[in-house]
Protein backbone atom coordinates (compact mmCIF):
# COMPACT_ATOMS: atom_id res chain seq x y z
CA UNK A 1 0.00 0.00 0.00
CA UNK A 2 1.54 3.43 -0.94
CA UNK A 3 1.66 6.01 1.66
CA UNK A 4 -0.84 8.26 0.14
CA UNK A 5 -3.11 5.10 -0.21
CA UNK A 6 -2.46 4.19 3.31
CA UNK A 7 -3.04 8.05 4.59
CA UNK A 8 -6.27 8.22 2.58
CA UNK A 9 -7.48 4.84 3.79
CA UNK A 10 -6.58 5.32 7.86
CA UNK A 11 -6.41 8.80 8.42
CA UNK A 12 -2.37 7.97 9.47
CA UNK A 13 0.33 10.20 8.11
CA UNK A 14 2.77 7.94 6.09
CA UNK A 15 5.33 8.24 8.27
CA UNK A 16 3.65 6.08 10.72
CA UNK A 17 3.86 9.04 13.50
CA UNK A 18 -0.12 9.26 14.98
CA UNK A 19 0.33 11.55 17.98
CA UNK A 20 1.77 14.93 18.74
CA UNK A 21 4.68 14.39 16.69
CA UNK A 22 7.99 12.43 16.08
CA UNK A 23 9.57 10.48 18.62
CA UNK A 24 13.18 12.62 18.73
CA UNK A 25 15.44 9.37 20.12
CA UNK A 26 14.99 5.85 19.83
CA UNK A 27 17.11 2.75 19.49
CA UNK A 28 16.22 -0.76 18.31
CA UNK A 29 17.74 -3.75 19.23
CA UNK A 30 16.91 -7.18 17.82
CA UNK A 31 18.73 -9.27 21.07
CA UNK A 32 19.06 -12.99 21.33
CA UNK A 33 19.52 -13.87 25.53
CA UNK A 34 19.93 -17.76 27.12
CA UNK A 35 22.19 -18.35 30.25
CA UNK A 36 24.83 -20.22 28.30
CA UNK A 37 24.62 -18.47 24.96
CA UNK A 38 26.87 -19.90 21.59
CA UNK A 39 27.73 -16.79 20.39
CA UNK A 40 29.89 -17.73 17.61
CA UNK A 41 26.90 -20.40 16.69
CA UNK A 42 24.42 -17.57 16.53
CA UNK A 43 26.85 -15.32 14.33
CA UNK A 44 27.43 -18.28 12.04
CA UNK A 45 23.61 -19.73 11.67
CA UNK A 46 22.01 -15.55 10.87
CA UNK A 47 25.50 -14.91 9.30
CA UNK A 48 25.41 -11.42 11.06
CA UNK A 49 28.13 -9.97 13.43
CA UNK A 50 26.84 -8.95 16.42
CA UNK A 51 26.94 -4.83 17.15
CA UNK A 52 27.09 -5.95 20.67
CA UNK A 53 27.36 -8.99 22.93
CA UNK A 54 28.43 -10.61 26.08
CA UNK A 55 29.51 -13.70 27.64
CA UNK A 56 28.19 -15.06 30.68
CA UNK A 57 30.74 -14.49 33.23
CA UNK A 58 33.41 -12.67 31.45
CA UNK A 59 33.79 -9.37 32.63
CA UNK A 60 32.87 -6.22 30.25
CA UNK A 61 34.43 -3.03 29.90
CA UNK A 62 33.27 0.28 32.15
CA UNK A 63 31.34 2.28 30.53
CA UNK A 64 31.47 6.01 32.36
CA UNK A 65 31.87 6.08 35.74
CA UNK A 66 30.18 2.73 36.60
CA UNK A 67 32.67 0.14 37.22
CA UNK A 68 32.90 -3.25 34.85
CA UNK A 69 29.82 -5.64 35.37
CA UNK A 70 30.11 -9.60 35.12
CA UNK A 71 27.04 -10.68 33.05
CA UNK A 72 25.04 -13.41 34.58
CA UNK A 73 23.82 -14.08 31.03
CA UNK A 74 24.92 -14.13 27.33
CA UNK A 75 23.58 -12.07 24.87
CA UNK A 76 24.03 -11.24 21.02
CA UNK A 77 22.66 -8.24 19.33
CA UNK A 78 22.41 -6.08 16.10
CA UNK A 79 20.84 -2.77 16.42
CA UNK A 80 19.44 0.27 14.73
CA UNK A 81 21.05 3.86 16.23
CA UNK A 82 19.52 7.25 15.68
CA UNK A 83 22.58 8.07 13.83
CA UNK A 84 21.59 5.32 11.31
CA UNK A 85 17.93 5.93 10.54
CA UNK A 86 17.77 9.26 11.17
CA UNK A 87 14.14 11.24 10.85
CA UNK A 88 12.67 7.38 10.46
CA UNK A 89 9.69 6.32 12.33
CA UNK A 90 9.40 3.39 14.84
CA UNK A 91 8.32 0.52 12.68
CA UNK A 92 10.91 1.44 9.94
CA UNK A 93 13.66 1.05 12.38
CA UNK A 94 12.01 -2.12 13.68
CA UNK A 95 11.83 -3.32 10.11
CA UNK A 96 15.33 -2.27 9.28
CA UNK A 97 16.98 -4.33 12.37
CA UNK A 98 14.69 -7.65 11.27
CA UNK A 99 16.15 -7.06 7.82
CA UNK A 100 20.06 -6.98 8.78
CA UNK A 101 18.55 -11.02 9.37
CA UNK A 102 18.41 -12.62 5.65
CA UNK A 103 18.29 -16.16 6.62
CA UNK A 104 15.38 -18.88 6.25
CA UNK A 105 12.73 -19.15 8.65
CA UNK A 106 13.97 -22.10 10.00
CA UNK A 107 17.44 -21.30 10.61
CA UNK A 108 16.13 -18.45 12.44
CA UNK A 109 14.63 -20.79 14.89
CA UNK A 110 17.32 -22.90 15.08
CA UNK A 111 19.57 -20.06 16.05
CA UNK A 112 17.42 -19.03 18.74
CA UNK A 113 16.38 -22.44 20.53
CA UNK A 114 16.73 -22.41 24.31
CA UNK A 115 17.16 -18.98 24.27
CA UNK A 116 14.63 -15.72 24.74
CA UNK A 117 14.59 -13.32 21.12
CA UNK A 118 13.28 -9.71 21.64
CA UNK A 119 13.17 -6.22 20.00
CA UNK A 120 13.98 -4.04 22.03
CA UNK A 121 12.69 -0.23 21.45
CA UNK A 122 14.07 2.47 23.88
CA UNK A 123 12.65 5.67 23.49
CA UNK A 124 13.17 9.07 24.62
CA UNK A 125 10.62 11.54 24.67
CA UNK A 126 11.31 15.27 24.93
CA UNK A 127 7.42 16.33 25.10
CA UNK A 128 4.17 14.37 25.93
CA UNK A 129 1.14 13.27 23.12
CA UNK A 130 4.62 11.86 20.73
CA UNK A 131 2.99 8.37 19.54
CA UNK A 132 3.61 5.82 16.94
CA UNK A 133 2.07 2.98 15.24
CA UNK A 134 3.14 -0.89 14.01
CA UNK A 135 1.64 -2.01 10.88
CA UNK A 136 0.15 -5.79 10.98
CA UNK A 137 2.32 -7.21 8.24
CA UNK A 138 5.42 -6.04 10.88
CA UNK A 139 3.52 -7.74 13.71
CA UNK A 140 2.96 -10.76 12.25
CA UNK A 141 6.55 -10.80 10.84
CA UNK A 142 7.81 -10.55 14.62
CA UNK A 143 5.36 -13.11 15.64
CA UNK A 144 6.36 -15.77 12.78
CA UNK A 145 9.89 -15.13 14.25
CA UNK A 146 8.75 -15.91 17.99
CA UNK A 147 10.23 -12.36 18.78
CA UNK A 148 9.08 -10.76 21.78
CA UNK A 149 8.81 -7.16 21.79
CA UNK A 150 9.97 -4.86 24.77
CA UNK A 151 8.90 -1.03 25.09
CA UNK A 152 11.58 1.22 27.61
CA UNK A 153 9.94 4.39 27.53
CA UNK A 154 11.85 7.71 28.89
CA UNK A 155 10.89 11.32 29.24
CA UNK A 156 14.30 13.70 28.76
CA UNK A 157 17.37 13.94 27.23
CA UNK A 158 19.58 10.95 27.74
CA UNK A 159 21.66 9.27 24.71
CA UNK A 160 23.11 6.39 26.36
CA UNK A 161 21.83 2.98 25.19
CA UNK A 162 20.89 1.14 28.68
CA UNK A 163 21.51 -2.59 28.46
CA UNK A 164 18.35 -4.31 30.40
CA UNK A 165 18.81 -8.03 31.01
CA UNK A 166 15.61 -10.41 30.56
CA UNK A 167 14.03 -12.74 33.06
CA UNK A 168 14.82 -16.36 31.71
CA UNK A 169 11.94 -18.93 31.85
């Protein structure tokens, strides 16, 4: 459907923005967790470097002034930063991360068996009424992939990408 169409047909402005304005800061993560992660399994099954990951129990680097952490999980991620889709809306950047991921469906699930998949979406407000909207073709895509998807809403500046690690079944 073209954006006019789409406009015309919902009342939505095509760049999938439906309250008060843009969101100004947000960063998607498409993050694959399990207590005793294969990283280097899950890089070669997606055939995708990670932007990010950790080992369980290996200590990572400061960041700041907060001293290094020893992750009590593993995790591998590929993200989408500001600085990469800028003036974008939500469910592009959503749909941009899930694209960086080129494999079969079934390879997919492979990679992630035994552990927890999730989209992260941090935003950042800097006013209230900013709103968005996720088309159901995107939905359904996420559920097909047996993606969860996490919200971390903020109100103020801040442009640090917090790190949030998931509950395990």
């Amino acid at each position: 459907m073209s954006d006019t169409v789409r406009q015309q047909a919902t009342g939505t402005p095509p760049d999938g923005v439906t309250g008060g304005g843009p969101i100004p800061w947000f960063c998607v993560s498409l993050q694959i967790h399990a207590k005793d992660l294969a990283l280097d399994k899950i890089t070669l099954l997606l055939g995708v470097e990670p932007d990010r990951a950790q080992r369980k129990g290996v200590p990572m680097a400061p960041r700041g002034d907060r001293p290094p952490r020893v992750p009590w999980i593993g995790m591998w991620s590929i993200d989408v930063r500001p600085q990469q889709a800028p003036g974008c809306a939500v469910e592009t950047a959503i749909a941009r991360v899930l694209d960086r991921i080129t494999v079969p469906l079934e390879v997919w699930h492979q990679a992630r068996t035994g552990a927890i998949a999730r989209i992260a979406v941090r935003l950042t407000l800097d006013e209230d009424n900013r709103g968005f909207r996720l088309e159901p073709a995107l939905l359904r895509r996420i559920a097909d992939c047996g993606i969860a998807l996490d919200f971390d809403i903020y109100y103020g500046a801040d442009d640090e990408l917090g790190v949030a690690e998931p509950a395990l079944p």
